[in-house]
Protein backbone atom coordinates (compact mmCIF):
# COMPACT_ATOMS: atom_id res chain seq x y z
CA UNK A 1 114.77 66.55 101.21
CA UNK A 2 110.92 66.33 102.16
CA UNK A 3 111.59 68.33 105.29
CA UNK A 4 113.87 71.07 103.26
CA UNK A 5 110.72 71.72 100.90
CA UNK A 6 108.20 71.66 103.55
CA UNK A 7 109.95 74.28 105.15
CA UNK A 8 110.63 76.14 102.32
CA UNK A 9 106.85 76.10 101.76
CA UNK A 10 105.88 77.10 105.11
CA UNK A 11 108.48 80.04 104.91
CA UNK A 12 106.73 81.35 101.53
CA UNK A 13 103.36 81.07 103.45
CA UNK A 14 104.09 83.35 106.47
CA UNK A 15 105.61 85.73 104.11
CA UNK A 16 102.44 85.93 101.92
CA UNK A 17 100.13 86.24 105.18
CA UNK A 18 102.48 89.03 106.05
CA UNK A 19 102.28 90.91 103.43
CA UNK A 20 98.55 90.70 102.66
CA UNK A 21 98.24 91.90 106.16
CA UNK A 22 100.79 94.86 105.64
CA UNK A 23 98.20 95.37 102.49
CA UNK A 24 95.15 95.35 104.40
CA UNK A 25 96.38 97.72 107.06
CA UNK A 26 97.34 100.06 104.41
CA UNK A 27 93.81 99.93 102.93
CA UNK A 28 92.04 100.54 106.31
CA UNK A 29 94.59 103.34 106.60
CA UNK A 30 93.29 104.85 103.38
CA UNK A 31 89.61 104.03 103.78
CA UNK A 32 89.93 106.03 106.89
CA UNK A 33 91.37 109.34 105.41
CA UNK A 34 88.66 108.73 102.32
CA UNK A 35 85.90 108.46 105.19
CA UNK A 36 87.76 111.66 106.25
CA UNK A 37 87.15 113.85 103.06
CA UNK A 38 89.78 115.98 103.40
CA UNK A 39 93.22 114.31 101.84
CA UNK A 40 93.77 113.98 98.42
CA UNK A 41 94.69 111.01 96.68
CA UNK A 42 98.05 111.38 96.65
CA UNK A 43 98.33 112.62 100.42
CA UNK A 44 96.65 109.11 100.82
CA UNK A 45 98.88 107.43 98.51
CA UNK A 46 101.91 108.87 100.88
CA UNK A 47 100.64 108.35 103.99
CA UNK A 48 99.23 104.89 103.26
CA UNK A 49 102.07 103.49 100.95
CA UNK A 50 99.75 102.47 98.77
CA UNK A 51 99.83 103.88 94.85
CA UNK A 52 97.41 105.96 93.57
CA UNK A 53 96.05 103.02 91.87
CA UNK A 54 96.04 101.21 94.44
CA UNK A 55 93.75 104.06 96.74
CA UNK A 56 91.41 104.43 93.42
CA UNK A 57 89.76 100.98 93.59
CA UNK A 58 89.75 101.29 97.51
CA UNK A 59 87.40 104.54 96.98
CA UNK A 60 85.49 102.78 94.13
């Protein structure tokens, strides 16, 4: 059982380290077009996948 839950485990962990690095290419994406100056928010929002919420705390 020890090895079932260890793997488990280890299966949760590469899909968080994943996904935060999905998440922090989608931030450089938008900190990029913000460095820009010419998208909008929401033309960031689309392009980067990330919500407008999401891009307002990135350009804060």
């Amino acid at each position: 059982m020890g090895g079932k839950v260890l793997e488990l485990e280890s299966d949760k962990l590469i899909e968080q380290g994943l996904e935060l690095g999905r998440l922090e290419n989608q931030m450089a994406t938008a900190v990029k077009m913000l460095q820009v100056g010419k998208y909008t928010i929401e033309e960031i929002a689309d392009i980067s996948g990330l919500t407008v919420k999401k891009n307002m705390c990135v350009e804060g």
